[in-house]
Protein backbone atom coordinates (compact mmCIF):
# COMPACT_ATOMS: atom_id res chain seq x y z
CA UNK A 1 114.29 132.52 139.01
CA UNK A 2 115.32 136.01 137.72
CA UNK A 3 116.50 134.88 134.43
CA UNK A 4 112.87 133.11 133.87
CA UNK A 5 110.73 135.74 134.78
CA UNK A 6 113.77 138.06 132.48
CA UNK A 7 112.62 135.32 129.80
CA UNK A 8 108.77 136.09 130.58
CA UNK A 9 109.65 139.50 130.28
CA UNK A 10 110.71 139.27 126.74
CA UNK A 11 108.40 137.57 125.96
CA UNK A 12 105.64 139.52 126.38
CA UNK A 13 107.78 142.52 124.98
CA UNK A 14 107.64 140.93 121.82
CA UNK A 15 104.27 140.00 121.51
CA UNK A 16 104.24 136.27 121.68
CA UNK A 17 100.86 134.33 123.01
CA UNK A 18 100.75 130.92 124.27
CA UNK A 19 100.12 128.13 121.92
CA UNK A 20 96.79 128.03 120.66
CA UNK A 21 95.41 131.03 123.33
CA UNK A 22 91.90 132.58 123.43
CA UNK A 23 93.44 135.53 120.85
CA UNK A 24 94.19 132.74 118.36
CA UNK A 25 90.92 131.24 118.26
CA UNK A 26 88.97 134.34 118.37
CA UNK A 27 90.58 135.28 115.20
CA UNK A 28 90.19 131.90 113.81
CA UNK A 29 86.55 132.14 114.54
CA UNK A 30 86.67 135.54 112.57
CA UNK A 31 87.83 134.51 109.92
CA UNK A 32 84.89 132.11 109.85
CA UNK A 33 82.44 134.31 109.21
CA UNK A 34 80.60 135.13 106.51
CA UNK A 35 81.09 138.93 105.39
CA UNK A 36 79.83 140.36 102.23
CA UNK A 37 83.87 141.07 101.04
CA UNK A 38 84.84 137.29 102.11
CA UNK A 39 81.19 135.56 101.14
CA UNK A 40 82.70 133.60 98.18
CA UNK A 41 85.58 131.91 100.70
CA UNK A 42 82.21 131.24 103.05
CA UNK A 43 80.84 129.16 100.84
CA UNK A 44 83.84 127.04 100.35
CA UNK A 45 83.91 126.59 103.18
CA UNK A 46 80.80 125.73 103.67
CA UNK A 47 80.66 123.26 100.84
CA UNK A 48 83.89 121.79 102.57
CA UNK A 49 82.30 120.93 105.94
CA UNK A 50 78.82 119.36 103.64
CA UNK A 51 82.05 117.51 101.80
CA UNK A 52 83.29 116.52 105.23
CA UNK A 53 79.89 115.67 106.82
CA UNK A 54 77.97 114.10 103.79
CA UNK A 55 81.13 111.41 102.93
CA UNK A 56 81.56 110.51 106.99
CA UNK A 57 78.25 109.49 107.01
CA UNK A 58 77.93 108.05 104.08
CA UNK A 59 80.79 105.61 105.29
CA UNK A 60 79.15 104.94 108.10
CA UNK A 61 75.70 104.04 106.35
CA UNK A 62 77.28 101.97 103.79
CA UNK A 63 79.87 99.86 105.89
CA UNK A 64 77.51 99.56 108.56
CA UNK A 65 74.75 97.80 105.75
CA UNK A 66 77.24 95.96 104.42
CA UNK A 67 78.40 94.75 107.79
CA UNK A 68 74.28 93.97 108.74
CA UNK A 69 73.96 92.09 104.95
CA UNK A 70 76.93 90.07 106.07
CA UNK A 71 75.81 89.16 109.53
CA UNK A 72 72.34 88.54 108.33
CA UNK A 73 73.27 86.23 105.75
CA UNK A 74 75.99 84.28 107.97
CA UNK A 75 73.25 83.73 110.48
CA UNK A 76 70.49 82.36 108.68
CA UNK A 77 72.58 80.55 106.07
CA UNK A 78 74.84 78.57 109.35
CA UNK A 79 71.11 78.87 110.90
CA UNK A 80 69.48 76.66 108.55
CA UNK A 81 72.35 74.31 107.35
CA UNK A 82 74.71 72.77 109.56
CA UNK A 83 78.75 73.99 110.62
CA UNK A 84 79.91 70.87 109.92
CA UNK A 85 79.06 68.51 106.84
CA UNK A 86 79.31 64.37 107.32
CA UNK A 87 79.39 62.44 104.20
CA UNK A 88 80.16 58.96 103.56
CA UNK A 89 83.27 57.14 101.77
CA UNK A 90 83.25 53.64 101.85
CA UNK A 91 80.24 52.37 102.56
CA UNK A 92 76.38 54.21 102.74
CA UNK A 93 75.39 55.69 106.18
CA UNK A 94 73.14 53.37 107.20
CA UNK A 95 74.44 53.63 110.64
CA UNK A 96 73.88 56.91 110.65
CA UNK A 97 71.63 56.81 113.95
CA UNK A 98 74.54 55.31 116.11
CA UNK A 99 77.04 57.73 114.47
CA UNK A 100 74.83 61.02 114.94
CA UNK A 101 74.19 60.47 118.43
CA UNK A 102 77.89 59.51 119.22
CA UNK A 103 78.92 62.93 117.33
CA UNK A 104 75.92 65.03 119.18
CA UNK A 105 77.79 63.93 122.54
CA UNK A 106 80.66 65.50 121.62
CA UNK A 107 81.12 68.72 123.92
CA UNK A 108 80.67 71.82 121.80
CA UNK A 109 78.04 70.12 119.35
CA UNK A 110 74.48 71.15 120.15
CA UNK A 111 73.32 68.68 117.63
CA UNK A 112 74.19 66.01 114.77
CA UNK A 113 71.40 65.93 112.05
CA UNK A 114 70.96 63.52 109.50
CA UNK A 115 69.37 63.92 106.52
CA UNK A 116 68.86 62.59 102.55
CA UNK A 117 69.07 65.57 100.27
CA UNK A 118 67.86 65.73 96.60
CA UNK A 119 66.78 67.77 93.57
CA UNK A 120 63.28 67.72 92.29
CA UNK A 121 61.46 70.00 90.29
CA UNK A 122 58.08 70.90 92.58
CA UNK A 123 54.94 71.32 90.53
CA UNK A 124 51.20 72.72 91.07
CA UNK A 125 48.27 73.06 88.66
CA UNK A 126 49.81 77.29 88.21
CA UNK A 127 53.71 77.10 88.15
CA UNK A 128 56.79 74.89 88.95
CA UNK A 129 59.99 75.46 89.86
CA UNK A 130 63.34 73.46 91.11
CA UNK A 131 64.05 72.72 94.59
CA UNK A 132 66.23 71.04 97.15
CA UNK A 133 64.08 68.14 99.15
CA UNK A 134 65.60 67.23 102.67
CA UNK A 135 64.17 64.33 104.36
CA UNK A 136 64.76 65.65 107.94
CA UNK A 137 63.44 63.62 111.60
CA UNK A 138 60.49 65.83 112.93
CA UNK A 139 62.75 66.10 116.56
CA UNK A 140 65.33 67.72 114.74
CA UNK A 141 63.61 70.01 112.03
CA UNK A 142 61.63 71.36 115.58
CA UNK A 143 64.88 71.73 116.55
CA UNK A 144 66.04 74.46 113.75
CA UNK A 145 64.65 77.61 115.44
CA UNK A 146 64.52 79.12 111.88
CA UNK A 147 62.39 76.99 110.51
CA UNK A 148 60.46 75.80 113.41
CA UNK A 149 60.28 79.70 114.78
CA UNK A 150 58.79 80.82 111.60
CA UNK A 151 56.08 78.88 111.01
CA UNK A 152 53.64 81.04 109.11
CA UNK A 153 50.82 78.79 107.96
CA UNK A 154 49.89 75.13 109.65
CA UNK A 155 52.50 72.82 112.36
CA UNK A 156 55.30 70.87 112.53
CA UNK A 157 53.49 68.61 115.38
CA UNK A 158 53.05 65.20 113.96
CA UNK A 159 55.73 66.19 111.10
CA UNK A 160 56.60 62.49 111.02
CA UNK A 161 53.18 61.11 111.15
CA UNK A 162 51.58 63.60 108.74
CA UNK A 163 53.43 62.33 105.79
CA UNK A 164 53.32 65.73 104.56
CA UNK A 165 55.60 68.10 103.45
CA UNK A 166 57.27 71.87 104.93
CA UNK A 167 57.79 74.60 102.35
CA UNK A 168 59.41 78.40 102.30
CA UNK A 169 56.90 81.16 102.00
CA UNK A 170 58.06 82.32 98.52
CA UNK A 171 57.94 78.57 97.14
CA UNK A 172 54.21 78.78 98.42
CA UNK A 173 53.31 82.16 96.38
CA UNK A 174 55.15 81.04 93.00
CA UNK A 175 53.43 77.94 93.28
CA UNK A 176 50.23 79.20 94.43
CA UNK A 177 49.70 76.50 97.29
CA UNK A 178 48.72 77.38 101.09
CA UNK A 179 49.12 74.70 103.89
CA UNK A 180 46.59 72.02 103.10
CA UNK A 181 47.05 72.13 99.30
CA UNK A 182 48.70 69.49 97.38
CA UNK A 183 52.65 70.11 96.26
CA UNK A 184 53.75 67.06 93.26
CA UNK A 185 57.51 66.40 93.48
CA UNK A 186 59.20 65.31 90.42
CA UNK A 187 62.67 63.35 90.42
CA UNK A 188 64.22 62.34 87.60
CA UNK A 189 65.85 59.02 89.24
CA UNK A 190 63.10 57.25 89.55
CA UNK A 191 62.88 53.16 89.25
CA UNK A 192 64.32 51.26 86.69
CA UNK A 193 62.37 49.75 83.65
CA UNK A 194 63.17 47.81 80.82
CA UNK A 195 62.94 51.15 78.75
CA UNK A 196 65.25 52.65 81.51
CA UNK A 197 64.71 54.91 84.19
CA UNK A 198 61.55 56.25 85.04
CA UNK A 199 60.94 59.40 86.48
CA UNK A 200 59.29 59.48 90.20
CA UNK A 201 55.89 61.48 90.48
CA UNK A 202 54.05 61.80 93.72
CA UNK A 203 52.18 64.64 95.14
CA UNK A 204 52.46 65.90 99.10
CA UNK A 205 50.24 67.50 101.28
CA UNK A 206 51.60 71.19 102.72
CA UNK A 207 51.56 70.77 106.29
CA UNK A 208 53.19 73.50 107.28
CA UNK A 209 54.89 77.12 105.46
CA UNK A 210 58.20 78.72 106.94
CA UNK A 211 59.43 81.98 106.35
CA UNK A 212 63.29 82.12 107.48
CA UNK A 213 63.69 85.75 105.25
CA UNK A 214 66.34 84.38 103.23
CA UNK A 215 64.67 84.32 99.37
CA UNK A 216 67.06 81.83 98.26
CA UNK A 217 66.12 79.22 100.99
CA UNK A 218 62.08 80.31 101.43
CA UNK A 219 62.32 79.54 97.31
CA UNK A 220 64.35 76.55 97.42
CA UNK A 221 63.58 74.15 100.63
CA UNK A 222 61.15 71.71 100.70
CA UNK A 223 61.22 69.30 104.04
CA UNK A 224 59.76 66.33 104.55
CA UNK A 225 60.00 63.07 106.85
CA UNK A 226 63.36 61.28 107.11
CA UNK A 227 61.54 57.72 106.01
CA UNK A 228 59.61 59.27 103.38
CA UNK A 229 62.25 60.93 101.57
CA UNK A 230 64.74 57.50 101.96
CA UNK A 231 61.68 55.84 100.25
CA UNK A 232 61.43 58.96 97.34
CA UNK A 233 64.77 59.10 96.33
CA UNK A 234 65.20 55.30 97.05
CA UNK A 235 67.96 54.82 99.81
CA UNK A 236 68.44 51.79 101.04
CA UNK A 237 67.73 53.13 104.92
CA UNK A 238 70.61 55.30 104.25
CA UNK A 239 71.53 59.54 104.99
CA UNK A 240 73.16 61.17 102.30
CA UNK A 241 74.89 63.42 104.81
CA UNK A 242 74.69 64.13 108.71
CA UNK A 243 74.72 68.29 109.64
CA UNK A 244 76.96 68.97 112.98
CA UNK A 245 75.74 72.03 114.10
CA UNK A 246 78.52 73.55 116.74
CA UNK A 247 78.32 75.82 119.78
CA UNK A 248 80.70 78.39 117.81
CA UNK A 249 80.47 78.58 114.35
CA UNK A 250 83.96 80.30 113.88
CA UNK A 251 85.90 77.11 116.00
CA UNK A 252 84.82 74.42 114.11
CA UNK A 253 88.47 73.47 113.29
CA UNK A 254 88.78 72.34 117.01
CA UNK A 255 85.61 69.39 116.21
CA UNK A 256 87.49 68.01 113.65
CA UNK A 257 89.36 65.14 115.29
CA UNK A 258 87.23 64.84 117.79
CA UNK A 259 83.85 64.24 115.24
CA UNK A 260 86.10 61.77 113.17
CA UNK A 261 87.08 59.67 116.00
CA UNK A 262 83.54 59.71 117.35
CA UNK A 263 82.06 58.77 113.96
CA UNK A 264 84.18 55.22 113.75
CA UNK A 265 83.86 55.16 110.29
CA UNK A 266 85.95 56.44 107.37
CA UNK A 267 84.07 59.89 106.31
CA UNK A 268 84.31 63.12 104.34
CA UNK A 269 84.09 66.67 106.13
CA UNK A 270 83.67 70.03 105.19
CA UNK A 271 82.53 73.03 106.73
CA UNK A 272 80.71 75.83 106.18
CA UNK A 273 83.57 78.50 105.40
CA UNK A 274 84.68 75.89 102.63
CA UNK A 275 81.01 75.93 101.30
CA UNK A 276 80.65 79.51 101.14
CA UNK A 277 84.21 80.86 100.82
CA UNK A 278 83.48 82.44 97.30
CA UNK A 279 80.39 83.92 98.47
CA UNK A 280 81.82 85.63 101.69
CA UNK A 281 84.85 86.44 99.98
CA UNK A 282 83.27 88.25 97.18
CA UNK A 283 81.34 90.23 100.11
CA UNK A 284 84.58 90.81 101.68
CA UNK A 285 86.35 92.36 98.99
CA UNK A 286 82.92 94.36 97.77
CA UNK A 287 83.02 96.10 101.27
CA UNK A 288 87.05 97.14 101.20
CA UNK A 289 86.33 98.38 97.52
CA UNK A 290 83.30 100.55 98.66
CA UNK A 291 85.25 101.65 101.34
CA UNK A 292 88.10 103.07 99.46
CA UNK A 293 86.03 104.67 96.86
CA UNK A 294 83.37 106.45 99.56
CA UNK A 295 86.50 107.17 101.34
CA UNK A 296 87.63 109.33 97.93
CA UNK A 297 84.35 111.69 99.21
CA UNK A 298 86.20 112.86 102.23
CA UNK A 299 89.50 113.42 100.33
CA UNK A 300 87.32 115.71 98.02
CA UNK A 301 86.46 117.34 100.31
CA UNK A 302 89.53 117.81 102.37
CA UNK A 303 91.16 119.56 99.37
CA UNK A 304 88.16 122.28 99.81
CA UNK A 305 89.32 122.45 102.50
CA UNK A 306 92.92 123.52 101.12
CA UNK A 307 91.45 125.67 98.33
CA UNK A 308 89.33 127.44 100.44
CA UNK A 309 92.32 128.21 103.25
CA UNK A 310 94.34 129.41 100.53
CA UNK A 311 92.29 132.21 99.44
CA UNK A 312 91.69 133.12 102.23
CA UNK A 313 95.45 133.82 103.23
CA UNK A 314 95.10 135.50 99.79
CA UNK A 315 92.51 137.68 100.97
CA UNK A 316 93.75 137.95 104.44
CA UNK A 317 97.51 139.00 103.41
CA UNK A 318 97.42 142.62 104.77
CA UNK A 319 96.14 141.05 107.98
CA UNK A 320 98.71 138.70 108.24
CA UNK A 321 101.71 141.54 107.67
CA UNK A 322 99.83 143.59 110.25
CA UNK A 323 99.98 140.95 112.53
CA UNK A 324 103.36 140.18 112.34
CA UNK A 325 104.28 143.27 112.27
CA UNK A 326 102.96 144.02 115.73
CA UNK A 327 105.07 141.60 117.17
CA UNK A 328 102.79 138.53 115.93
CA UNK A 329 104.81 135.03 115.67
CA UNK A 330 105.18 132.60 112.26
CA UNK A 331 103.71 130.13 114.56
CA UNK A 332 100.87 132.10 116.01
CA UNK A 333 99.69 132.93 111.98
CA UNK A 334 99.96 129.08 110.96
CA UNK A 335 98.22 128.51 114.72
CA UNK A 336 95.20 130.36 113.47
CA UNK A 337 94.86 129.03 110.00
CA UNK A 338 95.08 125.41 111.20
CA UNK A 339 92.24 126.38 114.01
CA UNK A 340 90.29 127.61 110.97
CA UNK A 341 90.88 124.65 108.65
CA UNK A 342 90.65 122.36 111.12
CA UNK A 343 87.55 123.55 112.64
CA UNK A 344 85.67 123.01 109.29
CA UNK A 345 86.92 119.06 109.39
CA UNK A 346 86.38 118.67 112.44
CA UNK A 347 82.76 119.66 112.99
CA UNK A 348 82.11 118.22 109.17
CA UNK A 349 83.17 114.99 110.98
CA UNK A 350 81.23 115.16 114.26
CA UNK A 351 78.09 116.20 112.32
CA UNK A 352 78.96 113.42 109.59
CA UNK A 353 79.35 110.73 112.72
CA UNK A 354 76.14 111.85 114.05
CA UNK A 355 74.00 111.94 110.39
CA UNK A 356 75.33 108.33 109.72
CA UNK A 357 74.12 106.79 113.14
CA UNK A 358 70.56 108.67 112.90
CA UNK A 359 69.97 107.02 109.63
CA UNK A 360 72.01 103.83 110.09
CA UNK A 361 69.63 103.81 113.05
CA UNK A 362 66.14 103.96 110.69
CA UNK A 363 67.59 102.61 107.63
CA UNK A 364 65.05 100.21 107.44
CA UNK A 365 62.30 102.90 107.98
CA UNK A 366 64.07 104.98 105.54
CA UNK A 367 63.94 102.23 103.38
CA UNK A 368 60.16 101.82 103.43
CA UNK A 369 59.24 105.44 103.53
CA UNK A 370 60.80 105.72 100.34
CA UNK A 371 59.49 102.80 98.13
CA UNK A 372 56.02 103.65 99.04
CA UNK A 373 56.66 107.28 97.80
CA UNK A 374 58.52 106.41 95.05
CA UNK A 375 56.03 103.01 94.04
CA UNK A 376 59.64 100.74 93.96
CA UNK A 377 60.98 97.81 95.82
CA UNK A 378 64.10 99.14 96.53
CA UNK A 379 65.26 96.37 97.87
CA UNK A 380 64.35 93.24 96.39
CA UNK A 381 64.22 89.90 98.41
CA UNK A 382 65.16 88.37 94.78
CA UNK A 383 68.04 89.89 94.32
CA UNK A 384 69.56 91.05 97.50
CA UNK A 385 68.30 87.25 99.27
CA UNK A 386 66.99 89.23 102.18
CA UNK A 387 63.49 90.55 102.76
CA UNK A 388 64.45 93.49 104.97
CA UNK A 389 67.69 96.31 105.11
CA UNK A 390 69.82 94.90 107.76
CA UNK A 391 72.33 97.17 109.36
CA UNK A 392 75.45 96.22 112.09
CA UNK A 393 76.94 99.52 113.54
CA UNK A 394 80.63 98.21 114.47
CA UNK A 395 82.49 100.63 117.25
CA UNK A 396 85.44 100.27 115.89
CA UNK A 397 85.09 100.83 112.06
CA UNK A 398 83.44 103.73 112.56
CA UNK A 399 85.84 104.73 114.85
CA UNK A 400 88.35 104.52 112.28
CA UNK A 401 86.28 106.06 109.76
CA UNK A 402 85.83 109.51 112.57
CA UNK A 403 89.97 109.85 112.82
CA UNK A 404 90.34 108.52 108.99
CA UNK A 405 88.36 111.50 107.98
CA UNK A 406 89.86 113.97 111.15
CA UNK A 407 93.72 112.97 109.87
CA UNK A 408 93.10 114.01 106.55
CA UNK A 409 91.45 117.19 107.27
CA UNK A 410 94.16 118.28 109.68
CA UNK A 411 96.68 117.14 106.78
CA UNK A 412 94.62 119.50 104.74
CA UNK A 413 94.93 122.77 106.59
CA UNK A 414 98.90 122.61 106.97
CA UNK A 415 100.41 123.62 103.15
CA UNK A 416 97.51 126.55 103.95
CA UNK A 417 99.07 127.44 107.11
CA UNK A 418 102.15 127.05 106.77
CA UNK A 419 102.09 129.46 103.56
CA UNK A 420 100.71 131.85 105.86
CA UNK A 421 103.36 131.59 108.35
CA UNK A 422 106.07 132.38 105.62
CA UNK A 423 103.89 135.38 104.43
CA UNK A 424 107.07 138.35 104.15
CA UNK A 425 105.13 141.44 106.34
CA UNK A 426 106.80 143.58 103.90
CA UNK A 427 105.86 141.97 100.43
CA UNK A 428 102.49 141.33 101.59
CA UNK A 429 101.75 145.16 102.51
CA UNK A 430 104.16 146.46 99.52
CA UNK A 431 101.94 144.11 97.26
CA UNK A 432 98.93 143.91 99.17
């Protein structure tokens, strides 16, 4: 007990403080401070912490629209088409209603749809265009809350009845047609002649216009009745493929043997990760790229941050030999410089965290507030697919982005401090 409070003793003789105590951050915070002799190290400091605060949050915005693009796209696109894709070997599906239903019973399928899919180039008296006809059973299409939620003009009631056809909301604006207006379809495999092949012309009534908010498929799709397109792109009372559509998307590989037992037939399957893999991997790698270069932003500003802590244990040499010299330790001067350094990362980050979720928050907003003022679509349904700015805020990238961009301004501040720590009392008022 003696020999500790002895130890105390000494100690406080020499002048020591407890690690990180009030004295050390009360000169930290001074040396913080703008003054008129130390205003050019201010500012680079300043700049620093806008470095810090502007890059975080750019991160954050950027990763968490990518993330929203992403999700947006997976949903509509495994939305619209089926997880799992049936297609015939052998023989045509003409048994396609026993082997649907037998697959739809399947625990984890919500349902098996089959369809007959073809090309056709869609024409009006004003424009024409390609598209992808599906010849779809009205139970099922009413089924597909993405096309069935989104009616915007006329009904799917009576789909099978009506004859008619369904079509995207962009395919109805190139082509100039509103529900009740005649679409002509176009196939090139029509019926055979003695001249050969003729093509197949017939015109539809719109019954109905969908707007899923994917451009691609509002520009593309064109539904009509199971029986009428069998009869258009002459099956023989055959389904070019049946669309499983699965409770989870992501555990489709579980279905497999299960779906191919159930369909007692010899068939082809593929999913929808094989069907998009290029797409979503191209997404994939565009969002690690953009990471690592907005990630370069904090790094710039992190070695502001070393810069700036360096002149100012230039400036702040006399101090330092003072210090020591009245008993101050090595670590209490690198103490106070990594307070100061890492106060400017720090709150750079915080602020940064907070600036990316306010406008990751109103992106969308944002978005709109500034194409009306500056007359642009900066976002174009044609090119991006999507008619709005989708954004997914994930917990734990931005969590890693918060302590990505705190580690490397702590790393910053210790060359800084350290140097400071090693400052010789003597040299440093001698030179000083």
């Amino acid at each position: 007990m003696a020999k500790a409070q002895s130890t105390k003793a000494q100690g406080a003789a020499s002048g020591a403080t407890r690690a990180f105590a009030a004295f050390e951050w009360l000169l930290a915070w001074r040396y913080l401070r703008a003054r008129r002799r130390e205003g050019f190290i201010s500012i680079i400091a300043g700049f620093s912490f806008a470095g810090v605060m502007l890059g975080v949050a750019t991160l954050i915005v950027v990763m968490s629209v990518m993330n929203g693009f992403r999700a947006e796209l997976l949903s509509k696109i495994i939305g619209v088409n089926g997880h799992i894709f049936i297609a015939p070997i052998d023989t045509p599906l003409r048994d396609f209603e026993e082997v649907s239903g037998r697959i739809a019973a399947l625990p984890g399928v919500v349902r098996a749809v089959p369809m007959v899919e073809g090309q056709a180039l869609a024409s009006s008296p004003y424009n024409a265009g390609g598209v992808l006809v599906r010849g779809i059973r009205e139970q099922d299409i009413s089924a597909i809350p993405f096309i069935a939620g989104t009616i915007r003009e006329g009904s799917l009631e009576g789909f099978n009845e009506k004859g008619g056809v369904a079509i995207g909301r962009r395919l109805s604006e190139q082509l100039s047609l509103r529900e009740g207006d005649t679409l002509t379809l176009v196939s090139p495999k029509g019926a055979a002649t003695p001249f050969g092949t003729a093509p197949r012309i017939k015109s539809y009534p719109i019954v109905a216009v969908f707007e899923i908010g994917m451009s691609e498929f509002d520009a593309a799709f064109v539904y009509m009745p199971l029986e009428e397109a069998q009869a258009y792109f002459n099956r023989d009372g055959d389904v070019t493929v049946i669309e499983v559509f699965a409770e989870n998307a992501d555990r489709v590989d579980e279905l497999r043997t299960a779906i191919d037992a159930a369909a007692g037939r010899q068939i082809m399957m593929t999913d929808w990760r094989q069907r998009n893999r290029t797409f979503f991997s191209a997404l994939e790698v565009e969002r690690n790229v953009m990471f690592l270069i907005l990630l370069m932003i904090v790094l710039v500003a992190a070695l502001n941050i070393i810069s700036g802590l360096i002149m100012l244990v230039k400036d702040k040499s006399a101090d330092i030999a003072i210090l020591r010299t009245m008993g101050a330790t090595r670590g209490t001067i690198m103490r106070v410089f990594l307070i100061t350094g890492a106060s400017i990362g720090v709150t750079g980050t915080l602020a940064g965290f907070l600036l990316g979720l306010l406008i990751t928050l109103n992106v969308e907003s944002i978005r709109a507030f500034l194409s009306s003022l500056s007359g642009t679509d900066l976002f174009s349904a044609e090119i991006y697919f999507l008619s709005r700015l989708p954004a997914v805020i994930e917990p734990g990238e931005v969590a890693t982005v918060v302590i990505t961009a705190m580690l490397l301004s702590l790393a910053a501040t210790i060359y800084p401090s350290w140097r400071a720590a090693r400052l010789d009392p003597v040299e440093a008022l001698r030179y000083g």
